[in-house]
C-alpha atoms as a PDB file:
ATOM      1  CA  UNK A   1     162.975 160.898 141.526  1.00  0.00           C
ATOM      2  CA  UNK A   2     160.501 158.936 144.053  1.00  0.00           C
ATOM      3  CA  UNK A   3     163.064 160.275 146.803  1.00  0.00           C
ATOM      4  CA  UNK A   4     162.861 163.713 145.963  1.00  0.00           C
ATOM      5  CA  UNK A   5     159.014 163.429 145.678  1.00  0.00           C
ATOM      6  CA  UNK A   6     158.888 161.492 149.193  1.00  0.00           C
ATOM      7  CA  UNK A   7     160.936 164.185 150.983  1.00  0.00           C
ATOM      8  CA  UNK A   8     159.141 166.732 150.004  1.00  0.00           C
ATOM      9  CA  UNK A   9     155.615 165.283 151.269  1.00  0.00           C
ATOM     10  CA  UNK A  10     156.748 165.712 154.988  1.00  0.00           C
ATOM     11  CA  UNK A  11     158.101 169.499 154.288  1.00  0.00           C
ATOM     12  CA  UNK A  12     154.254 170.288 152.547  1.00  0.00           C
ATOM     13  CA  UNK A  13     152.574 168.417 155.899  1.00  0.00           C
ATOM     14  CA  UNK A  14     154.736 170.514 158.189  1.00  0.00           C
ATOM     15  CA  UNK A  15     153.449 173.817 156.628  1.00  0.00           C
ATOM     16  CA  UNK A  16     149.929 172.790 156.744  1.00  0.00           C
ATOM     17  CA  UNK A  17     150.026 171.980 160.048  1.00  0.00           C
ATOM     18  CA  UNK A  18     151.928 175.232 161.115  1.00  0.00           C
ATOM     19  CA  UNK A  19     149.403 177.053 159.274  1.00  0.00           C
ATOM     20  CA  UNK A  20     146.065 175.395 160.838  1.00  0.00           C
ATOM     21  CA  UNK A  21     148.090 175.893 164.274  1.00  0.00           C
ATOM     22  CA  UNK A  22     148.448 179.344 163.462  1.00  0.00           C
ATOM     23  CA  UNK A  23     144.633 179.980 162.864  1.00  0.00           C
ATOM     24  CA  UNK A  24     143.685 177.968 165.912  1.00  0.00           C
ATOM     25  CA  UNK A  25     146.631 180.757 168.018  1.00  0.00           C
ATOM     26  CA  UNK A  26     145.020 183.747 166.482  1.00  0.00           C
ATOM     27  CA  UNK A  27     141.254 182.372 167.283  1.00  0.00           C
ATOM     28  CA  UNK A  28     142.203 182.413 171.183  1.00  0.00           C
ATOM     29  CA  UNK A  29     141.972 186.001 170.565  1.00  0.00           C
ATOM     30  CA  UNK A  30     138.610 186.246 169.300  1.00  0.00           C
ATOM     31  CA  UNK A  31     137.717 183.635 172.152  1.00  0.00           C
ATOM     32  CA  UNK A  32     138.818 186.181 174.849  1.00  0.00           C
ATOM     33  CA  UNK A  33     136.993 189.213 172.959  1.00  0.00           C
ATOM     34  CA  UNK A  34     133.819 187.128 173.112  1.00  0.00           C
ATOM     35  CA  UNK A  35     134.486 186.425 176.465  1.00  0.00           C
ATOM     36  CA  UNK A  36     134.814 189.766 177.537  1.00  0.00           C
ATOM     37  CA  UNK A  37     132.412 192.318 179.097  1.00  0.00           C
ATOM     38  CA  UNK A  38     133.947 194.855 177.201  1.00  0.00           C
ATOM     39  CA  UNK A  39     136.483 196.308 174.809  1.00  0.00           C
ATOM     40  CA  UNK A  40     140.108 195.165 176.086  1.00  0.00           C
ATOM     41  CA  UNK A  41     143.680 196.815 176.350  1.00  0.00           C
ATOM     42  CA  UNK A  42     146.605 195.423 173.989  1.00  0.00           C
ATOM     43  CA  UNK A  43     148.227 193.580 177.477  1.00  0.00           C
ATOM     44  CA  UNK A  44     145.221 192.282 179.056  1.00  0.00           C
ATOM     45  CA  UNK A  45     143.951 190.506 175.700  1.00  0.00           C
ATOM     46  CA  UNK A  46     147.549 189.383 174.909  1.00  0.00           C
ATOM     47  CA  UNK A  47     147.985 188.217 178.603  1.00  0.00           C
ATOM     48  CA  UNK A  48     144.005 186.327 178.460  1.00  0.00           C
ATOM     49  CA  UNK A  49     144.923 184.524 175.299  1.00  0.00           C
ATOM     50  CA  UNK A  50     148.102 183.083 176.924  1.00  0.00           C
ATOM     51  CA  UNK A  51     150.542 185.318 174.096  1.00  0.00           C
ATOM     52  CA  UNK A  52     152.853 187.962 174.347  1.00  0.00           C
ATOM     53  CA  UNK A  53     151.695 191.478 173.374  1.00  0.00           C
ATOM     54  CA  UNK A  54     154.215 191.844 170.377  1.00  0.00           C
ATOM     55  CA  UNK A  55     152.648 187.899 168.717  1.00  0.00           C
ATOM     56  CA  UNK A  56     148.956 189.319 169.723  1.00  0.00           C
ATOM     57  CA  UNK A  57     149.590 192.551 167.966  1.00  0.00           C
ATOM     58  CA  UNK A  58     150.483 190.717 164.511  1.00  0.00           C
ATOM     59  CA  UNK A  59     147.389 188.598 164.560  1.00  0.00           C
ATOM     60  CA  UNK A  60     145.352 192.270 165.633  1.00  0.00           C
ATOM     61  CA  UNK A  61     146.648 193.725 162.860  1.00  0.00           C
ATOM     62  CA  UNK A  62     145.582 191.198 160.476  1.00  0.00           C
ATOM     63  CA  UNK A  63     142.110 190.281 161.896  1.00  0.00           C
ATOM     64  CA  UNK A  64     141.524 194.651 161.409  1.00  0.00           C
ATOM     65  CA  UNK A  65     142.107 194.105 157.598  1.00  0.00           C
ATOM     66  CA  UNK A  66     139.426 191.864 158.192  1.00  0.00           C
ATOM     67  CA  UNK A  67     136.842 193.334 159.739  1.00  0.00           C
ATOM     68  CA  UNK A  68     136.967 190.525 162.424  1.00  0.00           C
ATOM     69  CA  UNK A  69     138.017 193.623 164.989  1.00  0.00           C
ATOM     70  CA  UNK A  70     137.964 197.152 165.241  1.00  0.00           C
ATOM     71  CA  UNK A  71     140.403 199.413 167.803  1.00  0.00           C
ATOM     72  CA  UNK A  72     139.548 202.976 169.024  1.00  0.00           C
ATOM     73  CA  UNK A  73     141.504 205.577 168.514  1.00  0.00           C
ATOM     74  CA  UNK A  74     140.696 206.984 171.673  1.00  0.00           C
ATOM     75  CA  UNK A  75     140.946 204.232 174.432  1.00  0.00           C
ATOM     76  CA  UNK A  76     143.116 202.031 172.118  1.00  0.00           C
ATOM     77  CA  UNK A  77     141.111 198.647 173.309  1.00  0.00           C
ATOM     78  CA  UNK A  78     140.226 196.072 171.225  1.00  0.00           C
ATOM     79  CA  UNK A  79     136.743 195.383 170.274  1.00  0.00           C
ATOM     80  CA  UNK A  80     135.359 192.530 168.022  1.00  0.00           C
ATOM     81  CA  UNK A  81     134.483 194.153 164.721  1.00  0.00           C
ATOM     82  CA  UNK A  82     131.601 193.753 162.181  1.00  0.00           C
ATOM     83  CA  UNK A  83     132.751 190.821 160.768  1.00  0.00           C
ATOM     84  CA  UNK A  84     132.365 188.649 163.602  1.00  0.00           C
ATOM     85  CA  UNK A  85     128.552 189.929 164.130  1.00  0.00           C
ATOM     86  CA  UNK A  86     127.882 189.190 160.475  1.00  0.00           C
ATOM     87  CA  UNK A  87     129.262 185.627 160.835  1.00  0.00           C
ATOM     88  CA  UNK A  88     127.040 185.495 164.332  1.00  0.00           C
ATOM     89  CA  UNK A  89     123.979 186.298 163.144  1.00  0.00           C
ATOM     90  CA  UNK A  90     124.733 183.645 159.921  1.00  0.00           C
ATOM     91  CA  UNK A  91     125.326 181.256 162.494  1.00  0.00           C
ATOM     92  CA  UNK A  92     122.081 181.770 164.902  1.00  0.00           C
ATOM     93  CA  UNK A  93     119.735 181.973 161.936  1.00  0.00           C
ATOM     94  CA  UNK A  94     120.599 178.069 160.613  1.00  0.00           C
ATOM     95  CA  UNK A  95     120.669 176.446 164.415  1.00  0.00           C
ATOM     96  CA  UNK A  96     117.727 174.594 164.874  1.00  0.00           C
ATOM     97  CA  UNK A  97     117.645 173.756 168.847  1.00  0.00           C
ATOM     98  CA  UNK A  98     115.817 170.750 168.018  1.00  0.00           C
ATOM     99  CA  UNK A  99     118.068 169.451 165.605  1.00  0.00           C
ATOM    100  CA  UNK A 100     120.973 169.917 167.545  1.00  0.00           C
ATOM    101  CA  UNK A 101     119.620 168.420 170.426  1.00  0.00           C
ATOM    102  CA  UNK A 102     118.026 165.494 168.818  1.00  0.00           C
ATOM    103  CA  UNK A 103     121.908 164.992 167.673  1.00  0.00           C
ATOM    104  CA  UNK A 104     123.089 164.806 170.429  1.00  0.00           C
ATOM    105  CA  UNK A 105     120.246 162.919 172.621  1.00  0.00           C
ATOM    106  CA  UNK A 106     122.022 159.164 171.619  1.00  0.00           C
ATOM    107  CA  UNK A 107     124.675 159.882 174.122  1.00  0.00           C
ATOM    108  CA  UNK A 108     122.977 161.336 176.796  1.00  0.00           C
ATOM    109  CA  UNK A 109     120.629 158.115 176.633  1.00  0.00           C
ATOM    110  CA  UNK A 110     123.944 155.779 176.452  1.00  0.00           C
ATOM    111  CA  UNK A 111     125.122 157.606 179.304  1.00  0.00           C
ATOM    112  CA  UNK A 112     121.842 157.530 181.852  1.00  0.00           C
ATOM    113  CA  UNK A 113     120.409 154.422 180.586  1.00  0.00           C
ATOM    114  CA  UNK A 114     116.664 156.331 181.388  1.00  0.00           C
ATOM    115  CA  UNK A 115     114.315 157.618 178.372  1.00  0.00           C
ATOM    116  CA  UNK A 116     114.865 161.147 177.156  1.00  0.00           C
ATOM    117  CA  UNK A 117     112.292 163.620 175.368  1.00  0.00           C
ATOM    118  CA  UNK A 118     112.627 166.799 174.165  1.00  0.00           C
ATOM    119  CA  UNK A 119     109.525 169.795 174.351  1.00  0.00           C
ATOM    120  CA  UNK A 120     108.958 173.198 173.164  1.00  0.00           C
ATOM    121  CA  UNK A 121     106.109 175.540 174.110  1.00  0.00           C
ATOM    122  CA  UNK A 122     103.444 175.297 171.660  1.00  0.00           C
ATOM    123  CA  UNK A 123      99.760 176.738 171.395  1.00  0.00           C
ATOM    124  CA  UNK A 124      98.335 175.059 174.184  1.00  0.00           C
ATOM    125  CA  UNK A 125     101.968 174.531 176.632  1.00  0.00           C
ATOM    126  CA  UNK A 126     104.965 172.512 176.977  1.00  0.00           C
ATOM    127  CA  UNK A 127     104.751 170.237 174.046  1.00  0.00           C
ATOM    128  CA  UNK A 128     106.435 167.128 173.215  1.00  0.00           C
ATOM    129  CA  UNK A 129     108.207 167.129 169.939  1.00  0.00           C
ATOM    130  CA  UNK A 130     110.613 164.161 170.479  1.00  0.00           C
ATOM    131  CA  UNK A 131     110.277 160.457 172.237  1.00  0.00           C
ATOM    132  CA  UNK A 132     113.307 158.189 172.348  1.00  0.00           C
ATOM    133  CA  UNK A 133     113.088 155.100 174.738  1.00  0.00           C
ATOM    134  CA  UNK A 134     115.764 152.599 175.948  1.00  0.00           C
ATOM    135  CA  UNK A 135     115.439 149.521 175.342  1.00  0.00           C
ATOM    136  CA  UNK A 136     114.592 148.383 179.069  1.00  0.00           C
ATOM    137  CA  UNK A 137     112.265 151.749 179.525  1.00  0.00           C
ATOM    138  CA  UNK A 138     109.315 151.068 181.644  1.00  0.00           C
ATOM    139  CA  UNK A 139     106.116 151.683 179.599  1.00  0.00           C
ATOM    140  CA  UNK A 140     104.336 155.359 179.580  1.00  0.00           C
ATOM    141  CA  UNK A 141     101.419 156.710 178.111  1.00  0.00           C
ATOM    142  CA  UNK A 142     103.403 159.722 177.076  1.00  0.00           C
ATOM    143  CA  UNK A 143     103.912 160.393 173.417  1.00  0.00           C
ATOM    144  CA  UNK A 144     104.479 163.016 170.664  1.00  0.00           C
ATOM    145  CA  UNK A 145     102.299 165.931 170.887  1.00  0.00           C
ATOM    146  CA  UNK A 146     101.155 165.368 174.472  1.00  0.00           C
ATOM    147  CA  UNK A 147     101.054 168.917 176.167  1.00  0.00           C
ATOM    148  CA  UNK A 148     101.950 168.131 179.887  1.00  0.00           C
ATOM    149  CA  UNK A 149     100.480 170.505 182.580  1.00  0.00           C
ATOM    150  CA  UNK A 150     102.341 173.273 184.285  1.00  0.00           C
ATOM    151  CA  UNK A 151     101.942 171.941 187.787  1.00  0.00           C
ATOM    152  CA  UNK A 152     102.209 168.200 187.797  1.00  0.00           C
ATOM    153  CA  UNK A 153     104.830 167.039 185.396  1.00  0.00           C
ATOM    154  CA  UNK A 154     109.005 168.114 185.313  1.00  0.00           C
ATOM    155  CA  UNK A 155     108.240 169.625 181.934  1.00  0.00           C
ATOM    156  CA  UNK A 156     105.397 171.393 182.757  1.00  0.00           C
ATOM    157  CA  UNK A 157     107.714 173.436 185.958  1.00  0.00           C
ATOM    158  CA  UNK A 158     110.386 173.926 184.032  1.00  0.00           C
ATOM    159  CA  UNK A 159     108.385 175.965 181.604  1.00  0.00           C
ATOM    160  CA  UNK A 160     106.826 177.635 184.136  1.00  0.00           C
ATOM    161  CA  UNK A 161     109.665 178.585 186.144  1.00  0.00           C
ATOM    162  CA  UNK A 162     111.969 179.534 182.935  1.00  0.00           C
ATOM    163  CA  UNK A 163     109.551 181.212 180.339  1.00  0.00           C
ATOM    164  CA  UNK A 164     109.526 184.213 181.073  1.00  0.00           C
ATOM    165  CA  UNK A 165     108.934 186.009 177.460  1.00  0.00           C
ATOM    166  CA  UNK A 166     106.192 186.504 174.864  1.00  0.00           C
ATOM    167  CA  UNK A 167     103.195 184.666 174.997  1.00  0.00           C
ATOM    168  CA  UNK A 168     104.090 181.822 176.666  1.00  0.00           C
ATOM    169  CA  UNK A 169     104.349 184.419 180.223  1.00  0.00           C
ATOM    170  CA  UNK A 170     100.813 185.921 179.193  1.00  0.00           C
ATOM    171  CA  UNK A 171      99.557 182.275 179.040  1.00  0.00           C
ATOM    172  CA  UNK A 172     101.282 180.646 181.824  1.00  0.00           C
ATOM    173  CA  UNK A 173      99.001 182.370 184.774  1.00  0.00           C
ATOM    174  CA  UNK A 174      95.906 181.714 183.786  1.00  0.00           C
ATOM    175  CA  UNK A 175      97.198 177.645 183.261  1.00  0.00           C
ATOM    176  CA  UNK A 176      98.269 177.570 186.589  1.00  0.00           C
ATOM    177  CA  UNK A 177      94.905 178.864 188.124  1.00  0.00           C
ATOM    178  CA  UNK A 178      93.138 176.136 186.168  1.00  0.00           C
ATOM    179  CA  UNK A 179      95.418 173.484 187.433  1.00  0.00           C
ATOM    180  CA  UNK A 180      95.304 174.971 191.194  1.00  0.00           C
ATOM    181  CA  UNK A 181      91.670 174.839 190.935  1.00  0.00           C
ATOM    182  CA  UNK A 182      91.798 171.245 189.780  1.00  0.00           C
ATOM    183  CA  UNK A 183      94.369 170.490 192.088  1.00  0.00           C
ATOM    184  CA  UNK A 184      92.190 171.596 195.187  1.00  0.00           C
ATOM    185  CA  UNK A 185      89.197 170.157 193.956  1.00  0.00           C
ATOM    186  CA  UNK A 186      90.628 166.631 193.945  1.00  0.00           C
ATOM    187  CA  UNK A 187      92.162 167.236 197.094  1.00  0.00           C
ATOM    188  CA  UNK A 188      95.948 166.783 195.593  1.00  0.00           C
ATOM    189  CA  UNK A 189      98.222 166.820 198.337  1.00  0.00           C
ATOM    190  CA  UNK A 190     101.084 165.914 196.191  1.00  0.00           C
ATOM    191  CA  UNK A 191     100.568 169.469 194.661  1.00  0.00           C
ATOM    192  CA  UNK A 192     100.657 172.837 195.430  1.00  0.00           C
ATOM    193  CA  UNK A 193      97.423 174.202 196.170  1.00  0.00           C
ATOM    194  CA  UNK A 194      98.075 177.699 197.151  1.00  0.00           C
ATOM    195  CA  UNK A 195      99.844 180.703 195.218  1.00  0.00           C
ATOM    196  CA  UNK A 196     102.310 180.935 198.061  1.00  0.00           C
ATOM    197  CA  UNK A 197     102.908 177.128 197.862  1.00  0.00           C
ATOM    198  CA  UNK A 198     103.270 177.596 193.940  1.00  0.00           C
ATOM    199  CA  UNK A 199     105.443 180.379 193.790  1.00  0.00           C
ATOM    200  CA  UNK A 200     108.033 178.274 196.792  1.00  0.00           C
ATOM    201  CA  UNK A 201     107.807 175.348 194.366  1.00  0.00           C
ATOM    202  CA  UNK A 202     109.199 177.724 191.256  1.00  0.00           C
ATOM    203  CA  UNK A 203     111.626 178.930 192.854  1.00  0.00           C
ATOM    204  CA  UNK A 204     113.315 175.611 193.730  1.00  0.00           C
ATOM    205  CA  UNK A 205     112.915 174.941 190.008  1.00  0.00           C
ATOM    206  CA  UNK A 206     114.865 178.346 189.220  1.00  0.00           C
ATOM    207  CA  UNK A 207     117.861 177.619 192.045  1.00  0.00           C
ATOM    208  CA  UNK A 208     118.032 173.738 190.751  1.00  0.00           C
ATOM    209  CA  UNK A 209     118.238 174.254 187.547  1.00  0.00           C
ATOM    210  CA  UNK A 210     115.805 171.734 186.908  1.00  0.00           C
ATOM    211  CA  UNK A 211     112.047 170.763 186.879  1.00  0.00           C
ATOM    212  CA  UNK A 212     111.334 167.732 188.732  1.00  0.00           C
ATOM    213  CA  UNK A 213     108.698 164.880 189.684  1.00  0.00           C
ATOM    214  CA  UNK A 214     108.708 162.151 191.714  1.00  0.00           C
ATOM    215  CA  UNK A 215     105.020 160.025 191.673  1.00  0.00           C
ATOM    216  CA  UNK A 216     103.781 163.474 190.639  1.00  0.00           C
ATOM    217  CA  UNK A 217     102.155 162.685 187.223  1.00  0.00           C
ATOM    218  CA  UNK A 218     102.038 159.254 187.099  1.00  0.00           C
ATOM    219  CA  UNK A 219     102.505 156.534 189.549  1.00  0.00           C
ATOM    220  CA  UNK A 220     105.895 154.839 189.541  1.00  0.00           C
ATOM    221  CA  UNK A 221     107.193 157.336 187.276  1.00  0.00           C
ATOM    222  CA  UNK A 222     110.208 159.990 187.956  1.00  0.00           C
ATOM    223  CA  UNK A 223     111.418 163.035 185.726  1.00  0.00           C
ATOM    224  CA  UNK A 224     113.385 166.043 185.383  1.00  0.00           C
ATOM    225  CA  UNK A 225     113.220 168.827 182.978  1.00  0.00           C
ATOM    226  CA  UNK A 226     116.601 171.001 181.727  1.00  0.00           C
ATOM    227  CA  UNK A 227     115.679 174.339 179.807  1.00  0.00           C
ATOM    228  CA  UNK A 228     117.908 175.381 177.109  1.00  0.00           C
ATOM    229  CA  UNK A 229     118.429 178.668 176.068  1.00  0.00           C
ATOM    230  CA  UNK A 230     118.865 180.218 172.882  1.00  0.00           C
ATOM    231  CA  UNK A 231     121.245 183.510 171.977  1.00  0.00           C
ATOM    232  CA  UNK A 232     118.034 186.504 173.375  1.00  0.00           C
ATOM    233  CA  UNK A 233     117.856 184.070 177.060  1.00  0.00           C
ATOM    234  CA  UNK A 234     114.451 182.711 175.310  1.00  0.00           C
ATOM    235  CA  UNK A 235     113.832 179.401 176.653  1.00  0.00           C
ATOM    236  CA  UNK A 236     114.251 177.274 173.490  1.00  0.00           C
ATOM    237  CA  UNK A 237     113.028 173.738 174.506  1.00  0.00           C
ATOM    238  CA  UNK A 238     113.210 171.433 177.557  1.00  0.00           C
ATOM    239  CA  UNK A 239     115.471 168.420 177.914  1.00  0.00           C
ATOM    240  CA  UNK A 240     113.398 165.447 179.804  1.00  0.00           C
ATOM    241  CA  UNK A 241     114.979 162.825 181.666  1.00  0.00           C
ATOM    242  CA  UNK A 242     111.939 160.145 182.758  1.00  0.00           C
ATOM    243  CA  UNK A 243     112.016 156.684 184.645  1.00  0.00           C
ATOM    244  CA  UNK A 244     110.937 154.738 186.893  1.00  0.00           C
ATOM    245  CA  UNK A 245     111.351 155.928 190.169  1.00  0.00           C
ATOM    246  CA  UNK A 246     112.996 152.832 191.180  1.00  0.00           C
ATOM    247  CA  UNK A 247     115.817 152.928 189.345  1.00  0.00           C
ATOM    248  CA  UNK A 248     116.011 156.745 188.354  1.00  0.00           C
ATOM    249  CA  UNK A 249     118.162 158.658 190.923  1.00  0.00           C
ATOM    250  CA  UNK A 250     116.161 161.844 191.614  1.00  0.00           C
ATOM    251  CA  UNK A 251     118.419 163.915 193.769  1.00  0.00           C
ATOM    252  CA  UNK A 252     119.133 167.263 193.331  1.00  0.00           C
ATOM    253  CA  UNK A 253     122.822 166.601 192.768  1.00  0.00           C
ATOM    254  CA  UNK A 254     122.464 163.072 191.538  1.00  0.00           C
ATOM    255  CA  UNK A 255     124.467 161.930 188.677  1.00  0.00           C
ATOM    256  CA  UNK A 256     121.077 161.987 186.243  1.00  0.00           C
ATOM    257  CA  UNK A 257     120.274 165.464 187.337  1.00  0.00           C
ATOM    258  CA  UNK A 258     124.046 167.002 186.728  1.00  0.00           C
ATOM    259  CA  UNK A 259     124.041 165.266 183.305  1.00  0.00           C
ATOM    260  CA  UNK A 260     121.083 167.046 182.174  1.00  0.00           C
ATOM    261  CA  UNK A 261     122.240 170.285 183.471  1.00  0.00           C
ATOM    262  CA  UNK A 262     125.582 169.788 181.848  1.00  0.00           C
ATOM    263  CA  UNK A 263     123.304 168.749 178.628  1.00  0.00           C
ATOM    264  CA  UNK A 264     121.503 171.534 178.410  1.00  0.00           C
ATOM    265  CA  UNK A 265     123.904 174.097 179.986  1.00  0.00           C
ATOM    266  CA  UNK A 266     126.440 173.034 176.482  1.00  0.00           C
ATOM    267  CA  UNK A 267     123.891 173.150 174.002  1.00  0.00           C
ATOM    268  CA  UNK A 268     122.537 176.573 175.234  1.00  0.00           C
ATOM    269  CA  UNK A 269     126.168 177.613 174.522  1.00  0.00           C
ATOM    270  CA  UNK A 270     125.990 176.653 171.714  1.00  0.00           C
ATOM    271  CA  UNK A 271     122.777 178.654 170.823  1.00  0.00           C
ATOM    272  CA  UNK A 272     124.614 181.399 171.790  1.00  0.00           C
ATOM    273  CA  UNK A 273     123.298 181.994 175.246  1.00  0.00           C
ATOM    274  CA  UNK A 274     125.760 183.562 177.969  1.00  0.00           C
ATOM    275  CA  UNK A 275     124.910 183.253 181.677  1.00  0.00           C
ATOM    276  CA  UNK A 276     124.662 185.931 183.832  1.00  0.00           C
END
């Protein structure tokens, strides 16, 4: 009797495997649909998801029961189907981009060994919502709430340079007159002082990737800023990477800067933001 019962355990395992593996061969085909700029031909989706047309067609046939895609009659393409935009739009509306990020923030610290922060644009700017230090951080008189200016600090250009809808655009001009005006009144060479100057400095942000100071904002102190997308290409919150500038490597294509950018560039994925 315990034989019978113990040779049958592997046969049950066997089946549940085959069956998760089968769910995780039909998904490739929503993965490509997704992918896609457009509705797809039987052989070109079969061929993208790495299956023979006659396999693909079985799973196509099942997933239009579903609702999870729709075919027209016309073009015979494939097309993801009302389902899968009903199980999208589930998804956006419970991610919280802070959340998520805060999540994930542990690692990203582990990995750097430099203090991270997180900030969203709030009534008055860039905001900071999160502060996590390392244990060896050199001390900063940054903390939560702190709205850092447009001009001066990583965050601050990274907003700038990224936010490009609702009110934060309508307020970001007339910030970045008020800063200019400061800036050439204190005779900040360390800052741009001119329109032309400020516009050149943006656009460095935009091709990096990243905001960045170095001494900028405070002495002795290094930072960049990653933005993060969510699923409408709204910037959803900055990723800050701060330091001192001894120790924190602030090259364009140092490891520190392609961390953040590979940081920010997964969790706006996961937002639901596709690049251009």
């Amino acid at each position: 009797m315990d034989t019978d019962s113990t040779a049958s355990l592997p046969q049950h395992s066997d089946k549940e495997r085959a069956g998760i593996q089968s769910v995780e061969v039909g998904f490739a085909l929503l993965d490509v649909l997704a992918q896609a700029p457009g509705p797809l031909m039987l052989r070109d989706l079969a061929a993208a998801a790495h299956m023979s047309a006659a396999k693909a067609h079985r799973y196509l046939v099942s997933f239009q029961r579903l609702g999870l895609v729709v075919q027209d009659s016309t073009s015979t393409r494939y097309e993801l189907g009302p389902a899968t935009l009903r199980l999208g739009l589930a998804t956006l509306s419970r991610l919280d981009a802070v959340k998520m990020a805060r999540e994930r923030l542990p690692d990203l610290i582990e990995a750097t060994g430099h203090t991270m922060a997180l900030a969203v644009w709030g009534n008055r700017g860039p905001t900071l919502v999160h502060w996590q230090e390392t244990p060896l951080a050199m001390p900063v008189s940054l903390r939560l709430g702190d709205v850092m200016p447009l001009l001066s600090s990583a965050t601050g250009r990274c907003f700038a340079a990224f936010n490009s809808h609702g009110g934060a655009a309508d307020k970001t001009g007339p910030m970045i007159e008020q800063e200019l005006a400061v800036a050439r009144k204190l005779g900040r060479s360390d800052l741009p002082s001119t329109h032309t100057e400020v516009q050149a400095m943006l656009k460095e942000t935009r091709q990096q990737g990243l905001g960045r100071v170095v001494n900028v904002l405070l002495p002795g102190i290094s930072g960049f800023c990653a933005p993060v997308f969510d699923a409408d290409g709204h910037l959803a919150l900055g990723v800050v990477s701060l330091g001192s500038s001894a120790t924190l490597d602030t090259a364009w294509d140092g490891p520190i800067a392609q961390r953040l950018r590979r940081f920010a560039q997964q969790l706006s994925a996961d937002l639901g933001w596709r690049a251009c």
